[in-house]
N, C-alpha and C. Protein backbone atom coordinates (compact mmCIF):
# COMPACT_ATOMS: atom_id res chain seq x y z
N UNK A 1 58.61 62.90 64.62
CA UNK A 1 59.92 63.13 64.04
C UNK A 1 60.98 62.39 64.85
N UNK A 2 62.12 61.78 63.96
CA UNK A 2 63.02 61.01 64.87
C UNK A 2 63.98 61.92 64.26
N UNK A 3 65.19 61.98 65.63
CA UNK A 3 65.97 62.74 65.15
C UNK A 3 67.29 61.13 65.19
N UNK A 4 68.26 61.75 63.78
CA UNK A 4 68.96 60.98 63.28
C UNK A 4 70.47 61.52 64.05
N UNK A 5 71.39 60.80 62.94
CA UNK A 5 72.86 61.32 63.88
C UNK A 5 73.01 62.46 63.98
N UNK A 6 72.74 63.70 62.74
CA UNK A 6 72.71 65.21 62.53
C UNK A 6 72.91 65.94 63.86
N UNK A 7 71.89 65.83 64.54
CA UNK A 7 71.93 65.98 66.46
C UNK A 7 73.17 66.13 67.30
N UNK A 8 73.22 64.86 66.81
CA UNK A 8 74.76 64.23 67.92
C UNK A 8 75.93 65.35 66.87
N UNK A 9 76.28 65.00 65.82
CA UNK A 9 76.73 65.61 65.06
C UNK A 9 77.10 67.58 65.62
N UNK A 10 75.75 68.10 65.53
CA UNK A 10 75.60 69.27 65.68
C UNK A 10 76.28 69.75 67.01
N UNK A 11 76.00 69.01 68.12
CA UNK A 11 76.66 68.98 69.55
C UNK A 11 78.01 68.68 69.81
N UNK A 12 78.68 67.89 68.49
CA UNK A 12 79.96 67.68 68.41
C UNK A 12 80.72 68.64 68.06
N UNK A 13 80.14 69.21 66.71
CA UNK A 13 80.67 70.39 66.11
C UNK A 13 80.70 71.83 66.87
N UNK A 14 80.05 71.93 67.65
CA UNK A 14 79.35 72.85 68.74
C UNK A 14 80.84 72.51 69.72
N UNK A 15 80.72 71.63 69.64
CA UNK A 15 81.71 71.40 71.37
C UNK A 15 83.14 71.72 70.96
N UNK A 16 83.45 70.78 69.58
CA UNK A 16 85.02 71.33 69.05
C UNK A 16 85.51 72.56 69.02
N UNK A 17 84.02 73.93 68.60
CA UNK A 17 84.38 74.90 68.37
C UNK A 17 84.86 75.62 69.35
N UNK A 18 84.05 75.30 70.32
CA UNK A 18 83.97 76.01 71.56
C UNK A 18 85.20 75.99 72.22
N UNK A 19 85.62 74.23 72.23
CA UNK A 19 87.10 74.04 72.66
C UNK A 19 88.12 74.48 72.27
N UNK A 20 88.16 74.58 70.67
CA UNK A 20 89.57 75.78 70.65
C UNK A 20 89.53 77.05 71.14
N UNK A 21 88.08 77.59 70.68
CA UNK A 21 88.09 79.40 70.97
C UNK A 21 88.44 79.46 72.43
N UNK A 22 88.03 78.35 73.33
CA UNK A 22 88.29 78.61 74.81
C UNK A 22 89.72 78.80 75.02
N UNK A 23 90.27 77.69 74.37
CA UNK A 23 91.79 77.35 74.66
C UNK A 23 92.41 78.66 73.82
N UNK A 24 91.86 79.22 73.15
CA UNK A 24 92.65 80.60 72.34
C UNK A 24 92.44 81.81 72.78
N UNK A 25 91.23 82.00 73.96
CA UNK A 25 91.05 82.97 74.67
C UNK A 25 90.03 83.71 74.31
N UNK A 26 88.92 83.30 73.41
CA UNK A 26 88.25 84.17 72.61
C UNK A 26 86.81 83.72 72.83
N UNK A 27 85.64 84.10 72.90
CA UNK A 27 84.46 83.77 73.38
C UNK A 27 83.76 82.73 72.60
N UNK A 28 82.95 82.17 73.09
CA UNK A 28 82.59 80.99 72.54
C UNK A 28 81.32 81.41 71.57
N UNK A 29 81.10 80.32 70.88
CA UNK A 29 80.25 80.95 69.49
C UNK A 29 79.04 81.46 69.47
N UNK A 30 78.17 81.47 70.72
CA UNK A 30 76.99 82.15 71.07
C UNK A 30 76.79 81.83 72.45
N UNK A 31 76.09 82.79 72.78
CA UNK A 31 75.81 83.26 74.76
C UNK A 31 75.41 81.91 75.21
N UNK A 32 74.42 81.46 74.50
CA UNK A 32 73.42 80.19 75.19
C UNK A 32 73.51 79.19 74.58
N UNK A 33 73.67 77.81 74.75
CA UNK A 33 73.86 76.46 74.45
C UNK A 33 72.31 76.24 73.90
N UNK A 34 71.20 76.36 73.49
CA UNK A 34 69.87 75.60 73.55
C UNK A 34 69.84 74.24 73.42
N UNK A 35 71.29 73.51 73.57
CA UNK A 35 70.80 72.25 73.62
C UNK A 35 70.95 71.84 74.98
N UNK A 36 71.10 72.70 76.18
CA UNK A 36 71.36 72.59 77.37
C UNK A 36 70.08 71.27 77.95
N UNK A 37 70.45 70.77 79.02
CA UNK A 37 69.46 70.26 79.93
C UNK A 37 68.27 70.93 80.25
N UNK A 38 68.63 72.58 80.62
CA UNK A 38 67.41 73.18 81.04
C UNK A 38 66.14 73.40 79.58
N UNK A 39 66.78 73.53 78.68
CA UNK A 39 66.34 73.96 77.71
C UNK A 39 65.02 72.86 76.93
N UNK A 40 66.38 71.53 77.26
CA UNK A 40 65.10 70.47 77.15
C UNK A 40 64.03 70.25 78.33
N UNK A 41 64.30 70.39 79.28
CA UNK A 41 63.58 70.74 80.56
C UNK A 41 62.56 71.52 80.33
N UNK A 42 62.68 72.52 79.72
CA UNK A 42 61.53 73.56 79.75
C UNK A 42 60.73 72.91 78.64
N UNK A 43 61.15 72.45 77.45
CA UNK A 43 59.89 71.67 76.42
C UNK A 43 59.77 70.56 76.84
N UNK A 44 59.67 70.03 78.39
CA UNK A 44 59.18 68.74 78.45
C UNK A 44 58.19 69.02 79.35
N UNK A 45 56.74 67.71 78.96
CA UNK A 45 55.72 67.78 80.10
C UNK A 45 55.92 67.05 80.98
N UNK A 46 55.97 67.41 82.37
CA UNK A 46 56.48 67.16 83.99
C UNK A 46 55.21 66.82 84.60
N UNK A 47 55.55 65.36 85.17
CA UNK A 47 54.43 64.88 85.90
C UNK A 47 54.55 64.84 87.37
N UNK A 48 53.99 65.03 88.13
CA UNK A 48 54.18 65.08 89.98
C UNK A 48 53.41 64.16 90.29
N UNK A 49 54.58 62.89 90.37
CA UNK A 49 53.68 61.43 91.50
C UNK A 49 54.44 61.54 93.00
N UNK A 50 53.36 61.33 93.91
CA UNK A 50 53.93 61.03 95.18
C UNK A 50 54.07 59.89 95.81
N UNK A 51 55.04 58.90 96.38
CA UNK A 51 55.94 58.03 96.48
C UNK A 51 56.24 58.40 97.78
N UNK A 52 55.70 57.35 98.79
CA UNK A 52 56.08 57.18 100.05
C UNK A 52 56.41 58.89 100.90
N UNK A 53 55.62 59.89 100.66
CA UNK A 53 55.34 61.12 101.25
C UNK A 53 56.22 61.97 100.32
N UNK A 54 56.76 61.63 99.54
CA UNK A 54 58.01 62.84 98.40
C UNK A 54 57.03 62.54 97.24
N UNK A 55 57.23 63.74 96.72
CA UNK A 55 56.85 64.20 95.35
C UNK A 55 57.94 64.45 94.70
N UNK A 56 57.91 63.39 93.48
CA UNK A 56 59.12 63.26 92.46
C UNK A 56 58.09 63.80 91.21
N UNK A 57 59.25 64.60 90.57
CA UNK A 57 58.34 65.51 89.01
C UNK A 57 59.04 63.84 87.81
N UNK A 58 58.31 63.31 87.15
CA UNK A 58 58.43 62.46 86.01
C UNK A 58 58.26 63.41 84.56
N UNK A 59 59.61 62.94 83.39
CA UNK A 59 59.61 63.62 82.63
C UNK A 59 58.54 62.52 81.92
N UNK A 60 57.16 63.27 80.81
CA UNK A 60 55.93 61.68 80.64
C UNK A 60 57.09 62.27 78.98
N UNK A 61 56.80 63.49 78.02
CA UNK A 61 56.72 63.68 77.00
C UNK A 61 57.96 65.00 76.82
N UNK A 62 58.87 64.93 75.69
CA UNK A 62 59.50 66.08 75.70
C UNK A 62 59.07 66.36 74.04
N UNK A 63 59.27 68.02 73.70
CA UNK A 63 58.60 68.08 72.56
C UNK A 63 60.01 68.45 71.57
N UNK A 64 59.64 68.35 70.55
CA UNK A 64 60.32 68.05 69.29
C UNK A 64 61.13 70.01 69.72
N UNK A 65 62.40 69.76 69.83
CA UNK A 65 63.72 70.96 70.05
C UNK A 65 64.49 71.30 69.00
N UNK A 66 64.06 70.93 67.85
CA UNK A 66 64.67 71.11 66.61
C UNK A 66 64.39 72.95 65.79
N UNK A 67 63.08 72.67 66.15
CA UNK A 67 62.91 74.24 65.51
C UNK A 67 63.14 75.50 66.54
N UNK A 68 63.52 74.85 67.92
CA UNK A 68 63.88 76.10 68.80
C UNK A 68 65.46 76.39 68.74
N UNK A 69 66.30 75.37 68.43
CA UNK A 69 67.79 75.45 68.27
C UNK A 69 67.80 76.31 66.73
N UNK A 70 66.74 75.86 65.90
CA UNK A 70 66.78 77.21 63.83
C UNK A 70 66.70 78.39 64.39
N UNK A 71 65.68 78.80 65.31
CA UNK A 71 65.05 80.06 65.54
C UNK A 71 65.96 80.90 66.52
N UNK A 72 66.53 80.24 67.36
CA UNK A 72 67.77 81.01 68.19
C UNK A 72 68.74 80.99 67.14
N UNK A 73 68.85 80.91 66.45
CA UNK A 73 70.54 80.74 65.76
C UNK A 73 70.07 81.72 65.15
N UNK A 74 68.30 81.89 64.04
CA UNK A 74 68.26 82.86 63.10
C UNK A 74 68.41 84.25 63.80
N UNK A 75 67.99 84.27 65.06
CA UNK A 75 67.54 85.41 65.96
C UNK A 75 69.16 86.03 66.21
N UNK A 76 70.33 84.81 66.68
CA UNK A 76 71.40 85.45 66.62
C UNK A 76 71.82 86.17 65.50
N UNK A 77 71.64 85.65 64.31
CA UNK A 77 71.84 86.21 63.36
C UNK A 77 71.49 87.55 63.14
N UNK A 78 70.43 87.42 63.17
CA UNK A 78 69.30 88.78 62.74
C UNK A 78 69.51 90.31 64.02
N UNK A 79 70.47 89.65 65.08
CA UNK A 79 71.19 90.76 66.00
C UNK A 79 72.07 91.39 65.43
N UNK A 80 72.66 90.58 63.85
CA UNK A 80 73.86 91.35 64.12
C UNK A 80 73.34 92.79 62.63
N UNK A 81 72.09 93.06 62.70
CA UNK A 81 71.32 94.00 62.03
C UNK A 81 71.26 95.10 62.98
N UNK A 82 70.96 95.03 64.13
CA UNK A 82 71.00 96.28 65.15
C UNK A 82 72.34 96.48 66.37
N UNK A 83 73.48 96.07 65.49
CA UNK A 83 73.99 96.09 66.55
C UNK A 83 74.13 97.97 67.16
N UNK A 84 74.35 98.71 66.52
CA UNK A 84 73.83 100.07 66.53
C UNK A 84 73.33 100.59 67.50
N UNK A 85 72.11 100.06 67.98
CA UNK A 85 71.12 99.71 68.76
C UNK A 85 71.83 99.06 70.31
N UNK A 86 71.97 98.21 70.26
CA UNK A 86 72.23 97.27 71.15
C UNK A 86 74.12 97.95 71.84
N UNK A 87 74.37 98.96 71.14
CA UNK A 87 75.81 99.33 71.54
C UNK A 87 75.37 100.53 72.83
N UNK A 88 74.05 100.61 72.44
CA UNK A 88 73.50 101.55 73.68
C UNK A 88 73.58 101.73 74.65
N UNK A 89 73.25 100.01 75.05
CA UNK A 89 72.79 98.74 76.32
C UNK A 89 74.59 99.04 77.49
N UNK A 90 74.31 99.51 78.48
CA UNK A 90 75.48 99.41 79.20
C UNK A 90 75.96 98.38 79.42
N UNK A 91 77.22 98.14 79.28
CA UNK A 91 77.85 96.17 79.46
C UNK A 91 77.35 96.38 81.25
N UNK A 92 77.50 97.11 82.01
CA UNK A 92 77.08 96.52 83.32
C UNK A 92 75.58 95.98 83.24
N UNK A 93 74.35 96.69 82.85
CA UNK A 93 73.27 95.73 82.38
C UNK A 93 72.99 94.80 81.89
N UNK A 94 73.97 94.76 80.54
CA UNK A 94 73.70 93.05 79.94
C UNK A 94 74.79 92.18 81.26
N UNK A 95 75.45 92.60 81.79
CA UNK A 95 76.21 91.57 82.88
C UNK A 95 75.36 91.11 83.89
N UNK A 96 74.73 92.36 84.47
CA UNK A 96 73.65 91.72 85.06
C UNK A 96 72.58 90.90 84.99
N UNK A 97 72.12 91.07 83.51
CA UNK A 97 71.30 90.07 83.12
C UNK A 97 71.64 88.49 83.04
N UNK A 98 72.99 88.74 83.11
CA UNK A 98 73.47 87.33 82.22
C UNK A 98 73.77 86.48 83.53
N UNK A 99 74.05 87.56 84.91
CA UNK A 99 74.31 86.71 85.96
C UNK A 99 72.63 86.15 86.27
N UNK A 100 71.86 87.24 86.40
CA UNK A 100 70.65 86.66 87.06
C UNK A 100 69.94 85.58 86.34
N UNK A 101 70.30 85.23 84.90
CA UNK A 101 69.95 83.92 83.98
C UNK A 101 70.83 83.07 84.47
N UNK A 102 72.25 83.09 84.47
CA UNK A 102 72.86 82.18 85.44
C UNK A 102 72.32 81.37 86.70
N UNK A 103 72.47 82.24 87.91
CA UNK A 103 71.82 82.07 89.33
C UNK A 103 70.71 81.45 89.29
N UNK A 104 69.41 82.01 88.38
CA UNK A 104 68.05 81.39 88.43
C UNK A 104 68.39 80.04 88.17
N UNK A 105 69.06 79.72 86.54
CA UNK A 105 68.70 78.40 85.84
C UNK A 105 69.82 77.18 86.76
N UNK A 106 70.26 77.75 87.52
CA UNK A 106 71.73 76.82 88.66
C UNK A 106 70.71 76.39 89.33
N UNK A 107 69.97 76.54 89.78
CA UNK A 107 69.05 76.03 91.11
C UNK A 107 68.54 75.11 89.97
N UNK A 108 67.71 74.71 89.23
CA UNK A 108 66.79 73.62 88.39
C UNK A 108 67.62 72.64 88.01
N UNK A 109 69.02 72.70 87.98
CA UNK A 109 70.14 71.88 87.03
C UNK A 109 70.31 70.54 88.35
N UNK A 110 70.47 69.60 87.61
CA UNK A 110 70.38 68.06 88.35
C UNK A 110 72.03 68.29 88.74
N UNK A 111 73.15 68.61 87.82
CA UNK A 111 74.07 68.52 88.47
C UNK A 111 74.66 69.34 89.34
N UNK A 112 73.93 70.62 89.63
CA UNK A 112 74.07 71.29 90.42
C UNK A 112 73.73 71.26 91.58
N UNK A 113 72.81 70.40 91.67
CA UNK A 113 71.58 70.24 93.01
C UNK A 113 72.87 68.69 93.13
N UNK A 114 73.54 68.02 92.81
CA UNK A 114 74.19 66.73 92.99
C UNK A 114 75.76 67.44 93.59
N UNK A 115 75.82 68.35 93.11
CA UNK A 115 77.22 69.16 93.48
C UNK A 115 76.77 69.62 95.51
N UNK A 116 75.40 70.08 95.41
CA UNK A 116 75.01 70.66 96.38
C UNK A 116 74.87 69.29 97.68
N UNK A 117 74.40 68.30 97.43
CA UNK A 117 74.39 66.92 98.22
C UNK A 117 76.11 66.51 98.65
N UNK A 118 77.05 66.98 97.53
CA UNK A 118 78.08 66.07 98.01
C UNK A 118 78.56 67.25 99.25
């Protein structure tokens, strides 16, 4: 599968939205980006060659991210069926969760580890 402009497109429309609701004070259109770096990171196969005593990970293959960006969006969707449910959940728990997905996925991020060098 080749992906066409639609992509770029989708990430544009994604980004405009985000930019007003930010600038208006109001939360952005869902928790998680899946078109993040990490996200493609995690569907790619990682190769470990060693090079003068360092082991560098090589991205060989990344796999087709199209049907994981349908299935999070349907899944957001399909939350807003229990919200009922989910009003249960103490906001200090989902906060916590959301930091410790934070913290973990900061350490794997290239520009974070480049923030950390300067």
């Amino acid at each position: 599968l080749k992906k066409g402009t639609c992509y770029h497109w989708d990430l544009l429309v994604i980004a405009a939205i985000n930019a007003v609701l930010s600038m208006l004070c109001f939360p952005l259109v869902h928790a998680s980006l899946t078109h993040s770096s990490l996200h493609v990171h995690a569907l790619a196969d990682v190769e470990e060659r060693v090079d003068r005593g360092q082991v560098h990970q090589i991205i060989v293959k990344v796999r087709e991210t199209r049907l994981t960006t349908i299935f999070s969006h349907v899944l957001i969707g399909l939350s807003m069926m229990i919200l009922g449910l989910l009003a249960y959940i103490p906001a200090p728990v989902l906060y916590g969760m959301f930091l410790c997905i934070a913290v973990t996925a900061m350490f794997k991020n290239q520009f974070f580890e480049r923030i950390l060098l300067f």
